[in-house]
N, C-alpha and C. Protein backbone atom coordinates (compact mmCIF):
# COMPACT_ATOMS: atom_id res chain seq x y z
N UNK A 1 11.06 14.95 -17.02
CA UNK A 1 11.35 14.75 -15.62
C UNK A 1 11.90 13.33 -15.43
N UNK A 2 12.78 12.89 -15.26
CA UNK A 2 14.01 12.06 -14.26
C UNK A 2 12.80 11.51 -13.34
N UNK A 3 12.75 9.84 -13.37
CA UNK A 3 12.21 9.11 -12.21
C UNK A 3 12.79 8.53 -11.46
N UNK A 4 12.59 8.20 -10.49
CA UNK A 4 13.38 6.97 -9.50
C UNK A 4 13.07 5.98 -10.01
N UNK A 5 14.12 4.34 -9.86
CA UNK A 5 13.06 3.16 -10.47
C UNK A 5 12.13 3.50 -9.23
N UNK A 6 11.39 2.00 -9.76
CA UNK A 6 9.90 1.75 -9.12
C UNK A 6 10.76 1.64 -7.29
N UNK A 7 9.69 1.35 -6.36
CA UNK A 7 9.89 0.36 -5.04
C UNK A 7 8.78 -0.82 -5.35
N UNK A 8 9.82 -2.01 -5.24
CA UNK A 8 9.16 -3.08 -5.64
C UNK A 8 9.74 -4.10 -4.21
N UNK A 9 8.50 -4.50 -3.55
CA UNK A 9 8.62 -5.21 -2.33
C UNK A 9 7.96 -6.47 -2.17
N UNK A 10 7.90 -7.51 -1.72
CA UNK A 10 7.11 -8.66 -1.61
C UNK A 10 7.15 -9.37 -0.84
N UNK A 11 6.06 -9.88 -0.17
CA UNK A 11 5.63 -10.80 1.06
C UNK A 11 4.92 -11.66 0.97
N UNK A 12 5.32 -13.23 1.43
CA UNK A 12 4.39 -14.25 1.70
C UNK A 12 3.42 -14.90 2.90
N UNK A 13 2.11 -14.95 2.72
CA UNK A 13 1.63 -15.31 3.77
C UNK A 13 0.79 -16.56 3.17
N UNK A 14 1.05 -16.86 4.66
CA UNK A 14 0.12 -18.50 4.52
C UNK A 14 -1.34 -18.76 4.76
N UNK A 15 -2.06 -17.35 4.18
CA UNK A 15 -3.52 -17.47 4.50
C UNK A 15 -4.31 -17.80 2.47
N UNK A 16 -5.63 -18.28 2.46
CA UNK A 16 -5.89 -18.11 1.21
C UNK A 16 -6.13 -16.28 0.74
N UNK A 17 -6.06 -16.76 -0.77
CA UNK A 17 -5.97 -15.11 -1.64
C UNK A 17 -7.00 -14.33 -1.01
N UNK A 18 -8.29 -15.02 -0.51
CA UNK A 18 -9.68 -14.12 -0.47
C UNK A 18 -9.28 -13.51 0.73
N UNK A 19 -8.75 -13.78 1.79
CA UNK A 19 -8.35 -13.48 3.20
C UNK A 19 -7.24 -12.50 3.07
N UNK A 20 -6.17 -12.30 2.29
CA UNK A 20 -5.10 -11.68 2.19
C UNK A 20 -6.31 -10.15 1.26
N UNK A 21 -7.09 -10.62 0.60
CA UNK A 21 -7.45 -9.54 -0.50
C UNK A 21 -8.06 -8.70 0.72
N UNK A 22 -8.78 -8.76 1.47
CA UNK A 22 -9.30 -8.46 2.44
C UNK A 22 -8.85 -7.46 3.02
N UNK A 23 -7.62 -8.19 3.77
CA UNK A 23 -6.16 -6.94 4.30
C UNK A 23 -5.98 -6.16 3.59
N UNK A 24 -6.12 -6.26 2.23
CA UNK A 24 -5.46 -5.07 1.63
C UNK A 24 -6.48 -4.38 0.86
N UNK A 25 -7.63 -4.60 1.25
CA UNK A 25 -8.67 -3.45 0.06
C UNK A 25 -9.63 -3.01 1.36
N UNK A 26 -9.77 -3.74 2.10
CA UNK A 26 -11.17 -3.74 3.32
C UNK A 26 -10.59 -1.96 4.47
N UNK A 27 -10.89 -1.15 4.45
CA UNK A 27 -10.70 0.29 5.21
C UNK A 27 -10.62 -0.54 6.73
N UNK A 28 -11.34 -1.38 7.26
CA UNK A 28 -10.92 -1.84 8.25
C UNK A 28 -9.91 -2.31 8.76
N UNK A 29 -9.43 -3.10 7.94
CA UNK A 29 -8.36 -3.52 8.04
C UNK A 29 -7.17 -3.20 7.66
N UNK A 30 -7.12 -2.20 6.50
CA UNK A 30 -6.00 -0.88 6.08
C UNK A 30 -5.66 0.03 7.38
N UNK A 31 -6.90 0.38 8.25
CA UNK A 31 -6.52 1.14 9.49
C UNK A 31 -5.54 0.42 10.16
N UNK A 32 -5.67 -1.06 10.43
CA UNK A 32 -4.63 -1.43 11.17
C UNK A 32 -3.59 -2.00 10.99
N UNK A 33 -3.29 -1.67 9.76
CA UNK A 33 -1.97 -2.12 9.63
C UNK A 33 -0.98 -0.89 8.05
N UNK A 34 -2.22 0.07 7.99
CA UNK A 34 -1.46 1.27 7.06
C UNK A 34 -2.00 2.64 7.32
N UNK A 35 -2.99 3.00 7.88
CA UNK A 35 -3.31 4.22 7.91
C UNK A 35 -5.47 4.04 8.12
N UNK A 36 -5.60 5.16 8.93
CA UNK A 36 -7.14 5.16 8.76
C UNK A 36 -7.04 6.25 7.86
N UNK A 37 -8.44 5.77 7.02
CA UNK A 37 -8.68 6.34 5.78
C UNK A 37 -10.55 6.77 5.41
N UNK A 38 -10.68 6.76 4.05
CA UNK A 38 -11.96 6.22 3.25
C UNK A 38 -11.51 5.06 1.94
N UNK A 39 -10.54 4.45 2.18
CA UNK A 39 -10.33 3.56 1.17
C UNK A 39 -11.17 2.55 0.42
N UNK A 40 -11.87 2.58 -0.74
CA UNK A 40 -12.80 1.86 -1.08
C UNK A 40 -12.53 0.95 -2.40
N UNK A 41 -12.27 -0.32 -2.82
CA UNK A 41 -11.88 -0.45 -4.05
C UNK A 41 -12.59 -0.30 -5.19
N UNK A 42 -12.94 0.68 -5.56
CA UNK A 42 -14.13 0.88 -6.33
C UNK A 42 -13.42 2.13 -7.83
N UNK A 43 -13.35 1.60 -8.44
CA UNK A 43 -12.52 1.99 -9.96
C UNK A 43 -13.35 3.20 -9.63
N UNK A 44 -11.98 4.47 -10.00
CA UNK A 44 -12.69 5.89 -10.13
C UNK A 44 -12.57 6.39 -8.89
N UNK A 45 -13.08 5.61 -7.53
CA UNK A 45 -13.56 6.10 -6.31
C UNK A 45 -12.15 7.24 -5.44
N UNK A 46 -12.25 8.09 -5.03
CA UNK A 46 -10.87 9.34 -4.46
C UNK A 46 -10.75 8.51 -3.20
N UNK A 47 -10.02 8.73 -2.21
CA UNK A 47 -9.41 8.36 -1.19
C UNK A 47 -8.99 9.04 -0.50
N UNK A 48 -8.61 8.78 0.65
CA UNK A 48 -7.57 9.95 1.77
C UNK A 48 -7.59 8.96 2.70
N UNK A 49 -6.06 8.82 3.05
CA UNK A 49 -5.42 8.26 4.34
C UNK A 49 -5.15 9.42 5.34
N UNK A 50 -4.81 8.99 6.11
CA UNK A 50 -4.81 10.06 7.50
C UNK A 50 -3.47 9.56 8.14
N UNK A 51 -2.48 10.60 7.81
CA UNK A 51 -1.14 9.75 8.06
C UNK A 51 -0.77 10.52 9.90
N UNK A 52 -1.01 9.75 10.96
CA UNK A 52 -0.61 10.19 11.78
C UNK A 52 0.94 10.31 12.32
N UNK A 53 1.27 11.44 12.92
CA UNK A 53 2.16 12.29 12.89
C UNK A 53 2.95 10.96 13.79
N UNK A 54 4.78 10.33 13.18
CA UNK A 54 5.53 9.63 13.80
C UNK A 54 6.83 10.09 13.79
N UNK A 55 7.35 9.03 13.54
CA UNK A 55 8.85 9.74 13.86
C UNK A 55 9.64 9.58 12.32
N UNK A 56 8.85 9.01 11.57
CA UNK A 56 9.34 9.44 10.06
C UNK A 56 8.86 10.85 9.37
N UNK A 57 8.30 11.72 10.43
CA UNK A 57 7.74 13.38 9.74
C UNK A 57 6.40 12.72 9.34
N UNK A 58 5.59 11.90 9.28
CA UNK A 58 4.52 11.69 8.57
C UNK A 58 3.79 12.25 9.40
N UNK A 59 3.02 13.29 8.84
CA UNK A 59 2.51 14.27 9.74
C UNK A 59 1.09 14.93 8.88
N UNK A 60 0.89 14.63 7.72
CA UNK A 60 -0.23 14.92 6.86
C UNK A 60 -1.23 14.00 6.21
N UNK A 61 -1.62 13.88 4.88
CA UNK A 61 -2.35 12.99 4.82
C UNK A 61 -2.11 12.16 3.00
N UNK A 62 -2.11 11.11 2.52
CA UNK A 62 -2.32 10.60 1.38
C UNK A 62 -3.51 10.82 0.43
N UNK A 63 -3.65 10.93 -0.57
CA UNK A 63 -5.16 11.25 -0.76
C UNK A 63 -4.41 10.57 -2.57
N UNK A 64 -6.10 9.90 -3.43
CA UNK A 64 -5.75 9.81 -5.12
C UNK A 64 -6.79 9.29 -5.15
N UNK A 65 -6.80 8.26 -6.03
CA UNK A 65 -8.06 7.63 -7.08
C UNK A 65 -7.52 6.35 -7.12
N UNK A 66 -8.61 5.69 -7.16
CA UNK A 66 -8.23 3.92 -7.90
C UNK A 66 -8.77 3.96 -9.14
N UNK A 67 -7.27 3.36 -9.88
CA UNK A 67 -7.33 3.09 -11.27
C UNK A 67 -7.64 1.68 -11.74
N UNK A 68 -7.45 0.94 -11.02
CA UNK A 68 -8.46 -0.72 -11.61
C UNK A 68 -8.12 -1.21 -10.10
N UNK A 69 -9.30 -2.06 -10.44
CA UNK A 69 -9.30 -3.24 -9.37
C UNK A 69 -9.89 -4.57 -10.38
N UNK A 70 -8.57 -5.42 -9.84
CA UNK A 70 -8.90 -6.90 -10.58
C UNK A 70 -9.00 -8.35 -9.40
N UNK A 71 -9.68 -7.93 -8.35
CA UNK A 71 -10.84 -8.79 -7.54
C UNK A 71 -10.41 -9.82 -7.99
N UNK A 72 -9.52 -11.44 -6.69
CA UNK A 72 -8.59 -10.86 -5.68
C UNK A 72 -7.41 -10.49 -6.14
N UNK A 73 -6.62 -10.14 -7.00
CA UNK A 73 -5.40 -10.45 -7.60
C UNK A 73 -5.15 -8.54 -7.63
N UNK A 74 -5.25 -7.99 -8.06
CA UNK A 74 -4.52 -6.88 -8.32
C UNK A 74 -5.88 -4.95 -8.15
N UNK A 75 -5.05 -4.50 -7.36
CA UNK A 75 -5.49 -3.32 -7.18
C UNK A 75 -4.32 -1.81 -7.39
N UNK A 76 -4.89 -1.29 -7.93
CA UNK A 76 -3.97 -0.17 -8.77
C UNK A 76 -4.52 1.22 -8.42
N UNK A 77 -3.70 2.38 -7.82
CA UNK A 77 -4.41 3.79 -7.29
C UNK A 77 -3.51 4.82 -7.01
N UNK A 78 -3.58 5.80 -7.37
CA UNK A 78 -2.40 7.06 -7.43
C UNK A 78 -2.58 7.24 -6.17
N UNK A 79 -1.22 7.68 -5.67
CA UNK A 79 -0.67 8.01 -4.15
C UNK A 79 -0.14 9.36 -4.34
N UNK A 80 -0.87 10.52 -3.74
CA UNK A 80 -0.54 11.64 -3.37
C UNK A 80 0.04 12.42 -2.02
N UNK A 81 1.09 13.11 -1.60
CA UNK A 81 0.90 14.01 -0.99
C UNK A 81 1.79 15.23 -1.29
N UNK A 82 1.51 15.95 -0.06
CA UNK A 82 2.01 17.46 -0.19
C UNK A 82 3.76 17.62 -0.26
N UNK A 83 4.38 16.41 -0.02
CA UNK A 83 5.55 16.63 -0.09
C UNK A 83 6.44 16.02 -1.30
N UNK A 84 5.30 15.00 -2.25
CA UNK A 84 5.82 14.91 -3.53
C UNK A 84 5.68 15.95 -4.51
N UNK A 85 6.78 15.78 -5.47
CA UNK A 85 6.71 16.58 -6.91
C UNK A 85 5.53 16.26 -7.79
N UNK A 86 5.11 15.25 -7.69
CA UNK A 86 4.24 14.68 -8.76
C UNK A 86 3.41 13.53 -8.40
N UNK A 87 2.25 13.17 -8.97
CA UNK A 87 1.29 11.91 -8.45
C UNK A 87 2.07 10.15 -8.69
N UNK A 88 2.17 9.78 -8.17
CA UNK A 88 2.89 8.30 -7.91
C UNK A 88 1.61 7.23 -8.08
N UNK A 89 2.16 6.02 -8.66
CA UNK A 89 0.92 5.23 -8.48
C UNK A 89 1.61 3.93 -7.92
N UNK A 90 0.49 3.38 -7.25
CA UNK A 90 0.69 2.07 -6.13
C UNK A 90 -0.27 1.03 -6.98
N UNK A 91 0.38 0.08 -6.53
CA UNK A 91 -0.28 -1.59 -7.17
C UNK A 91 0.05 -2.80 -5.98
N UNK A 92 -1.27 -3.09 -5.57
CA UNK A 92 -0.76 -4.22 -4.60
C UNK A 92 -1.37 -5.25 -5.56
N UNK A 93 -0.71 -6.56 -5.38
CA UNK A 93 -0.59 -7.65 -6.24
C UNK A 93 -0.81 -8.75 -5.68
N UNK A 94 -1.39 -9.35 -5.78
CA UNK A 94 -1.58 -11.21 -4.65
C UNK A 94 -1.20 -11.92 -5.80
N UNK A 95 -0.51 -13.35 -5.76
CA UNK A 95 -0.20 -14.20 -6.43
C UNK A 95 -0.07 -15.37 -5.49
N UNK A 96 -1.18 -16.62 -6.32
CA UNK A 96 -0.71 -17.66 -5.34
C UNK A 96 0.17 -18.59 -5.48
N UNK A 97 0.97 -19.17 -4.43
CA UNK A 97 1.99 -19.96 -4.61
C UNK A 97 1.96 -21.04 -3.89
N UNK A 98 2.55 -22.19 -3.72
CA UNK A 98 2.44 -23.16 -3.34
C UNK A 98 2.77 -23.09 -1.80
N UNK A 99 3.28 -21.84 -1.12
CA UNK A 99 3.37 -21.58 -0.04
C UNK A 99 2.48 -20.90 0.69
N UNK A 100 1.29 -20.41 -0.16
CA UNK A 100 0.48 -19.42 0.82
C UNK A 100 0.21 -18.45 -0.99
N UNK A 101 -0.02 -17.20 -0.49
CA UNK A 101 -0.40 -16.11 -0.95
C UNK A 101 1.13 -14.91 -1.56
N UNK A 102 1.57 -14.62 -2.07
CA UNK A 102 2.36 -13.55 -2.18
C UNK A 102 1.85 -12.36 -2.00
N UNK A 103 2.27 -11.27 -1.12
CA UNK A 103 1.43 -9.57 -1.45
C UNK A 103 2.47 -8.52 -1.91
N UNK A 104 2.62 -8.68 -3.64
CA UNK A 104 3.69 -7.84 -3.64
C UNK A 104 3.17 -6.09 -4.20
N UNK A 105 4.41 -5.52 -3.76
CA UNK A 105 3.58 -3.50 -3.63
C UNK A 105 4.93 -3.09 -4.27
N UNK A 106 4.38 -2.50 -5.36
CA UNK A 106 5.27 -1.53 -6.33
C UNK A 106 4.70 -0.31 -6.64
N UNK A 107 5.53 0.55 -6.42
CA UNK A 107 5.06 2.10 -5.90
C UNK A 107 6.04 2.91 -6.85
N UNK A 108 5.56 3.71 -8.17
CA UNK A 108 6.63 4.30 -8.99
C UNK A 108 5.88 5.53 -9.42
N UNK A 109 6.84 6.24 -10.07
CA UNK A 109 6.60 7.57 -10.13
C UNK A 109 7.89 8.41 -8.97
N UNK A 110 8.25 8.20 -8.40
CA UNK A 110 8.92 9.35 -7.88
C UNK A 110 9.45 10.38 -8.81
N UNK A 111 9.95 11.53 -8.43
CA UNK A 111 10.82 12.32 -9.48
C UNK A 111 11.75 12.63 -8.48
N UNK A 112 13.32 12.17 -9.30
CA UNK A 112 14.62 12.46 -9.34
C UNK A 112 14.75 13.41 -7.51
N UNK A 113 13.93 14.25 -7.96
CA UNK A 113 14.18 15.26 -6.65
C UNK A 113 13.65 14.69 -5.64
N UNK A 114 12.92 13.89 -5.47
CA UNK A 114 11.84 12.78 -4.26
C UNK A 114 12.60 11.96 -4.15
N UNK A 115 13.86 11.90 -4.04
CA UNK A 115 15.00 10.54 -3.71
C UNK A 115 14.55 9.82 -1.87
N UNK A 116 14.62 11.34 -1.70
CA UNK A 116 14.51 10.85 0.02
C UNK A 116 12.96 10.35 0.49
N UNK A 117 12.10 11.33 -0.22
CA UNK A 117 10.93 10.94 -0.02
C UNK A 117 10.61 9.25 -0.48
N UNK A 118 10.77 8.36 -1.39
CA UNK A 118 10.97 7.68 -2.21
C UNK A 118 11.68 6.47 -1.45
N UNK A 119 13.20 6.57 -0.77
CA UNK A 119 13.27 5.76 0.23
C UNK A 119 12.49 6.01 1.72
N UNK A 120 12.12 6.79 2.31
CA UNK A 120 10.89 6.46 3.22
C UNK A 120 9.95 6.11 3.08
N UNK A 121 9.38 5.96 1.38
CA UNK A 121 8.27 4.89 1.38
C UNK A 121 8.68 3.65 1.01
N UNK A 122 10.08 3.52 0.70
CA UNK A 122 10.39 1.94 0.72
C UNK A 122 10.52 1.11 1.85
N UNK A 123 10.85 2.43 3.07
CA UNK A 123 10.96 1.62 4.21
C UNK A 123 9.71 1.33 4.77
N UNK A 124 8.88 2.44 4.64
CA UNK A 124 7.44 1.87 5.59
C UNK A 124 6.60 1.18 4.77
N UNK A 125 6.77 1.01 3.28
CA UNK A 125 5.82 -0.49 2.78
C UNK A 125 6.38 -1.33 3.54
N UNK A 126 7.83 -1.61 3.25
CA UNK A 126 8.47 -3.20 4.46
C UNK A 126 7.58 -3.11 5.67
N UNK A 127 7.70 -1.67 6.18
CA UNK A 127 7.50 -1.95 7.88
C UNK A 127 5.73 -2.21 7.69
N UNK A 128 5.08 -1.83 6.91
CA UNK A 128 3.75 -2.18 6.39
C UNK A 128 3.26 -3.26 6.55
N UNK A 129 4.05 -4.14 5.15
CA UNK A 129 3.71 -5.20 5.55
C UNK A 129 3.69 -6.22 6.10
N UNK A 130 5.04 -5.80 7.29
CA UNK A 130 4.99 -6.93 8.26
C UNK A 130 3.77 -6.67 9.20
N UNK A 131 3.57 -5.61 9.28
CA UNK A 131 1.93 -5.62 10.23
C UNK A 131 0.96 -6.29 9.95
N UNK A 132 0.46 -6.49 8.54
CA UNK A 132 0.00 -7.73 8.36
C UNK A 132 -0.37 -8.76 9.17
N UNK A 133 0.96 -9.76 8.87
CA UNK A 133 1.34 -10.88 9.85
C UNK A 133 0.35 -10.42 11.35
N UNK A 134 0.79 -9.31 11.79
CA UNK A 134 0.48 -9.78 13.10
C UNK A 134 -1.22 -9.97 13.23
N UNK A 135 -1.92 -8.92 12.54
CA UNK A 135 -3.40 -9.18 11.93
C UNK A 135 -3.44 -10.27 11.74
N UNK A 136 -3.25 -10.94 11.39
CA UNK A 136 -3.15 -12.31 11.09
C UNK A 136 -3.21 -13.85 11.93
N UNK A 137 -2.18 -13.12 12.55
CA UNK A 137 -2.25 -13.92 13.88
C UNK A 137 -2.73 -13.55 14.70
N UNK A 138 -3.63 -12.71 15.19
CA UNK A 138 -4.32 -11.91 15.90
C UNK A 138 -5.93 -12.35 15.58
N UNK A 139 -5.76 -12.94 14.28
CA UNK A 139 -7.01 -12.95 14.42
C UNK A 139 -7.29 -14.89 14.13
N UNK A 140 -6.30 -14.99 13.76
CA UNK A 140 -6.64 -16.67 14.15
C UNK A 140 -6.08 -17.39 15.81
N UNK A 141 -5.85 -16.12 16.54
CA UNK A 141 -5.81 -16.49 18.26
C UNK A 141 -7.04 -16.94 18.56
């Protein structure tokens, strides 16, 4: 089977790593800015997002497993749904830099036939993680 490359995206924020790790592993804070879920970072542990119905067709739900978590720096977990060919896996990544935090998300696995599917998740990681930010500033108001 024919893959798509990866989607490889990246964002800097100016908070420390422990605060950014937060956003991106904590179910609380995944609700507001990717989906309500049971997201837990816990190696092994299944999952399900709850993708409410928008104007990109997202109308069902995400569901997989986490395959490592490396506490704050890197978390790794297959991304499923009903409209891919095959199981995809996601990696969000923190790296620190002299500017803040980096949060970069590489999402691979598509197959050949998931072209379209494949760019709509390139667009809503972007639109993803600018939600972030506003968490962010939302919460140091």
């Amino acid at each position: 089977m024919k893959l798509m490359p990866p989607i490889a995206i990246e964002k800097t924020y100016k908070q420390p790593i422990d605060e950014v790790w937060k956003y991106i592993t904590n179910q609380t804070y995944l609700a507001q800015w990717l989906m309500p879920g049971n997201f837990e970072p816990i190696v092994g542990k299944s999952y399900r997002f709850d993708c409410p119905p928008d104007e990109n067709e997202c109308s069902d739900f995400v569901f997989g497993e986490i395959l490592d978590v490396q506490a704050p720096h890197t978390i790794k977990f297959t991304w499923n749904t009903a409209q891919l060919h095959n199981t995809t896996v996601v990696t969000f990544s923190l790296v620190e830099t002299n500017d803040g935090v980096t949060f970069k998300i590489a999402h691979e696995g598509f197959a050949e036939q998931d072209k379209i599917e494949c760019e709509k998740h390139e667009m809503g990681w972007a639109h993803h993680q600018n939600l972030i930010e506003k968490i962010v500033k939302h919460e140091k108001a």
